[in-house]
C-alpha atoms as a PDB file:
ATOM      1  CA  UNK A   1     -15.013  -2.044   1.348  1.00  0.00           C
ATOM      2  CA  UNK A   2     -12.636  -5.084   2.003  1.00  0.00           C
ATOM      3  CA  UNK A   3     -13.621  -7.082   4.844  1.00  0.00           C
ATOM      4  CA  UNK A   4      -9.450  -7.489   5.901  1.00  0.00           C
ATOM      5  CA  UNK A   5      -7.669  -4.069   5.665  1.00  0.00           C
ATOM      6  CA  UNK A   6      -4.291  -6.428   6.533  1.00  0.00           C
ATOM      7  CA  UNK A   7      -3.104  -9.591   5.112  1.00  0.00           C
ATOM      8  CA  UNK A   8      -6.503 -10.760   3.455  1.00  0.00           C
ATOM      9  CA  UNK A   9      -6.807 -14.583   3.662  1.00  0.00           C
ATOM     10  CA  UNK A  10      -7.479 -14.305   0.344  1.00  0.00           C
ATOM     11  CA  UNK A  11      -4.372 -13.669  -1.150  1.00  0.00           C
ATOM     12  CA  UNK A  12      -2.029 -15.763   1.397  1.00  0.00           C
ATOM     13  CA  UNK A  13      -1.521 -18.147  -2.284  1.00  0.00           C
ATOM     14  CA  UNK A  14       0.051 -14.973  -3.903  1.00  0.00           C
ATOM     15  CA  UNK A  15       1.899 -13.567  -0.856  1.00  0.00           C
ATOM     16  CA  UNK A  16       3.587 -17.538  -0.193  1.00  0.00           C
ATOM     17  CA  UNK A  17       3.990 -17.192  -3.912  1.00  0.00           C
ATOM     18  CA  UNK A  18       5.535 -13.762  -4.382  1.00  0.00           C
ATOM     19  CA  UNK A  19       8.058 -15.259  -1.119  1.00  0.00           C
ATOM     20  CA  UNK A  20       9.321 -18.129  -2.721  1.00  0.00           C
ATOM     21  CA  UNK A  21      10.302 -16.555  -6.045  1.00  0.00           C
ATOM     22  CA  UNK A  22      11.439 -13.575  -4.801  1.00  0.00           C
ATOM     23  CA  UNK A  23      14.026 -11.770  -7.247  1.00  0.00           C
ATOM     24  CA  UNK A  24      17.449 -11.331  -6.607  1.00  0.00           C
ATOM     25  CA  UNK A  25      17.024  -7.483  -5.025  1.00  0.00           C
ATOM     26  CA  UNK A  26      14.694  -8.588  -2.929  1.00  0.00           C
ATOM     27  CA  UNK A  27      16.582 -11.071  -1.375  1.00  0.00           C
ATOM     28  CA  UNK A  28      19.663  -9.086  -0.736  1.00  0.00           C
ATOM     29  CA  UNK A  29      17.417  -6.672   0.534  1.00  0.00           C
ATOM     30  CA  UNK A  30      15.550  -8.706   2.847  1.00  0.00           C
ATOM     31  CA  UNK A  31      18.998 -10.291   4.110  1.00  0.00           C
ATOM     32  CA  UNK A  32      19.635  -6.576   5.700  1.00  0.00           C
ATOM     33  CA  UNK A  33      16.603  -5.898   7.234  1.00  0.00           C
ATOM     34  CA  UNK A  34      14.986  -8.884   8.878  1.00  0.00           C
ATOM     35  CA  UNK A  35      14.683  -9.520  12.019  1.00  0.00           C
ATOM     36  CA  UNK A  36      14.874  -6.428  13.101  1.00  0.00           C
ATOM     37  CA  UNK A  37      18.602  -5.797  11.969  1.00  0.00           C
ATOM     38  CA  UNK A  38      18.107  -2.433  10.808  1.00  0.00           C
ATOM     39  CA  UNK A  39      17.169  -0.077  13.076  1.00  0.00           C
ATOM     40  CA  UNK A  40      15.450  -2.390  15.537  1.00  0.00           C
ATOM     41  CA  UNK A  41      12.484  -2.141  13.209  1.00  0.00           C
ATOM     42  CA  UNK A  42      10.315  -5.143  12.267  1.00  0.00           C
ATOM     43  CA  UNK A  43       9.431  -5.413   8.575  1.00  0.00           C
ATOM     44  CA  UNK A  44       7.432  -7.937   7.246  1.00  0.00           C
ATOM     45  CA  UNK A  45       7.881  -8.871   3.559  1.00  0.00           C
ATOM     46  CA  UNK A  46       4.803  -9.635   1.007  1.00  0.00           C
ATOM     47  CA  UNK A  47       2.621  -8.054   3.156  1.00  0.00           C
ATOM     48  CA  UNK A  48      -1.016  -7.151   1.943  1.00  0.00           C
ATOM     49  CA  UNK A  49      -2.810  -3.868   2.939  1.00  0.00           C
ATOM     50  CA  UNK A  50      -6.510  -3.672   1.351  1.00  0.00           C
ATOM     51  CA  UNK A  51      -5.778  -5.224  -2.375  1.00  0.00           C
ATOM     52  CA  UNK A  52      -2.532  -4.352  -2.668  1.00  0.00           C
ATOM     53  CA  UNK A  53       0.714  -7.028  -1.642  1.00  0.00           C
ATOM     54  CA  UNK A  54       3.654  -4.559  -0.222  1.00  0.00           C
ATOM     55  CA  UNK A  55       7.166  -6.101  -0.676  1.00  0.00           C
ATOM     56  CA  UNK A  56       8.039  -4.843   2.628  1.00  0.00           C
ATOM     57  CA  UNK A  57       6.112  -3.095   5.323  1.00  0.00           C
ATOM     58  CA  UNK A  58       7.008  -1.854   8.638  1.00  0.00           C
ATOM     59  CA  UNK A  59       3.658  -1.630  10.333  1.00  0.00           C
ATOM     60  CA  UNK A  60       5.854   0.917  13.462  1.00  0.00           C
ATOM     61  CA  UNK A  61       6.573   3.387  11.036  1.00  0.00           C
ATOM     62  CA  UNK A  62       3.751   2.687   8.555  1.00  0.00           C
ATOM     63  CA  UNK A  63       6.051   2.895   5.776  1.00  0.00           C
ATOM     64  CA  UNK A  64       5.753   0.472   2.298  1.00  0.00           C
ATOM     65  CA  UNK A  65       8.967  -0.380   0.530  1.00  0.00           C
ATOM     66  CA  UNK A  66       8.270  -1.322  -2.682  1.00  0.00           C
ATOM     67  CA  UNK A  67      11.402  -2.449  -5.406  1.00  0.00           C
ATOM     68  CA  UNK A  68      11.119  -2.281  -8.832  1.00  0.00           C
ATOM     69  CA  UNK A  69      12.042  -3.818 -11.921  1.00  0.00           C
ATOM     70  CA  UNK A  70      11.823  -2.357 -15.407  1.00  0.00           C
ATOM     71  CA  UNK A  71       7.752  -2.861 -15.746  1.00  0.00           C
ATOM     72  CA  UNK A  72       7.176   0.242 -13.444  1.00  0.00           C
ATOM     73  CA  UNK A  73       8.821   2.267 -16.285  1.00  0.00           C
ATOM     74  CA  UNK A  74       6.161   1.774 -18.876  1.00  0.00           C
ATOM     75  CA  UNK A  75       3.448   4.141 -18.881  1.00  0.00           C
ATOM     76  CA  UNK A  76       0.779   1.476 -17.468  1.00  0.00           C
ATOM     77  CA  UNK A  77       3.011   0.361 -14.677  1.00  0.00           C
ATOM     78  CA  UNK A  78       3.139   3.770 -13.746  1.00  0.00           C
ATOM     79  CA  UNK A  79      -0.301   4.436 -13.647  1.00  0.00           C
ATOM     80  CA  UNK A  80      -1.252   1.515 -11.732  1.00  0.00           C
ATOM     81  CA  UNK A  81       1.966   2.441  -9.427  1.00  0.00           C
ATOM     82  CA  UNK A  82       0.782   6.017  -9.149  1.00  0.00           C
ATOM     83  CA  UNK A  83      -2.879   4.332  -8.124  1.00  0.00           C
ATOM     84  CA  UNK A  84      -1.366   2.355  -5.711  1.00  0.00           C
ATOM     85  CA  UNK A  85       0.700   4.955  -3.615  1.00  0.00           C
ATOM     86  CA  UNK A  86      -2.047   7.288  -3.867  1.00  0.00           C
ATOM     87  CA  UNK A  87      -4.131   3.907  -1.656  1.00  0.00           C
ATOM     88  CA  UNK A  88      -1.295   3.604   0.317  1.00  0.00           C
ATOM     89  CA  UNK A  89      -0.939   7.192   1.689  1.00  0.00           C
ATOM     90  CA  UNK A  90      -4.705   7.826   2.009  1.00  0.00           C
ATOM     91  CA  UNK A  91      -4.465   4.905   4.962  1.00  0.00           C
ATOM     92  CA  UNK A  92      -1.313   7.227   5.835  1.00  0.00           C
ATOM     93  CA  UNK A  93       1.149   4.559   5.026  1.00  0.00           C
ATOM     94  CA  UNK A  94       4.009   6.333   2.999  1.00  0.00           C
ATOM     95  CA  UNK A  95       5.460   4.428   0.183  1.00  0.00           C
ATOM     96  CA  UNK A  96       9.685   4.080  -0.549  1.00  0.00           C
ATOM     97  CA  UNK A  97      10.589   3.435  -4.297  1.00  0.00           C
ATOM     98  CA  UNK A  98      14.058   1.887  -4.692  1.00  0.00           C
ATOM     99  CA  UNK A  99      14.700   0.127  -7.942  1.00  0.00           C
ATOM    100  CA  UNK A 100      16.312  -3.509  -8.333  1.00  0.00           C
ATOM    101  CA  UNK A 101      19.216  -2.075  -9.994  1.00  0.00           C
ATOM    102  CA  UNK A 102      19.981   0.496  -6.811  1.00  0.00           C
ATOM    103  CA  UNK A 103      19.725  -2.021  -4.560  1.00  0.00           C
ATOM    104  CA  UNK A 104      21.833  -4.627  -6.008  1.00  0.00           C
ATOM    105  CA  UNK A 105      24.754  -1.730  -6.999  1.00  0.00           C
ATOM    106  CA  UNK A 106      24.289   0.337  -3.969  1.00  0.00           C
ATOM    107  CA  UNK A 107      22.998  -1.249  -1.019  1.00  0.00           C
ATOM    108  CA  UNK A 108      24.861   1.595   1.541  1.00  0.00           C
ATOM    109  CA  UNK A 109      22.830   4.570  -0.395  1.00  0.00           C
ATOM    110  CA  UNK A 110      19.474   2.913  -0.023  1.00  0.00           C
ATOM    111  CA  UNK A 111      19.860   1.697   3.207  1.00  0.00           C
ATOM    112  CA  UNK A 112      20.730   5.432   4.260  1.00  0.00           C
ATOM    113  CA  UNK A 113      18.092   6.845   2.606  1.00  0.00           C
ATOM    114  CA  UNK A 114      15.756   4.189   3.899  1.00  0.00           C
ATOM    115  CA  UNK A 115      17.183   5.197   7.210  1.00  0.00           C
ATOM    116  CA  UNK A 116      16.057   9.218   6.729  1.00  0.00           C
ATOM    117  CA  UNK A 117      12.652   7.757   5.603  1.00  0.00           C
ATOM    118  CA  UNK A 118      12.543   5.330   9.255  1.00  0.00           C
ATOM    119  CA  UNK A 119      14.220   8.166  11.142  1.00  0.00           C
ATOM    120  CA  UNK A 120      12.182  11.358  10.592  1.00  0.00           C
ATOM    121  CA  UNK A 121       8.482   9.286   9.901  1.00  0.00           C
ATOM    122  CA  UNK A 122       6.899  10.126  13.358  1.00  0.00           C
ATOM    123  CA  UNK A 123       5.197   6.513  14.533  1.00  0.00           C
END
């Protein structure tokens, strides 16, 4: 068992990291939902949960959004993505899949799906 469940000082490196060279969905995406903007709910991004670094997390809602690139096509990627979420929801956090292309052709359609997700998760 990992002695920090949440944002393990161990991997603060990757998480600073992962927030400087953040691709180009994730900062679009980030631009709409920090501080608070959407919804009123706080998400944090690069956020670690046991061994696992979360692009975004809203700890209210307990819900994980994670972008992708082309990597979680390929049959390991899915695995270990598979792996992951399975983690995730056994600590009842649920996990939202967008990928980079959605976000950075149709920001409205993720945000309102994201905003079922936020809306009918019970806190």
């Amino acid at each position: 068992m990992m002695s920090f469940l949440k944002n393990d000082p161990a991997l603060i490196e990757r998480r600073r990291e992962l927030r400087r060279n953040q691709t180009d969905a994730e900062r679009l995406f980030w631009a709409k939902i920090r501080s608070k903007q959407f919804l009123g709910m706080k998400f944090f991004r690069q956020y670690s949960f046991g061994p696992y670094i979360l692009d975004f997390y809203c700890p209210e809602k307990r819900l994980a959004v994670e972008l992708d690139g082309g990597q979680h096509n390929l049959p390991e990627g899915k695995e270990y993505d598979a792996v992951r979420t399975n983690y995730l929801n056994d600590h009842d956090i649920e996990v939202v899949r967008f990928w980079n292309n959605e976000v950075l052709g149709e920001m409205d359609a993720v945000l309102a799906s994201l905003e079922l997700k936020v809306v009918n998760r019970s806190s």
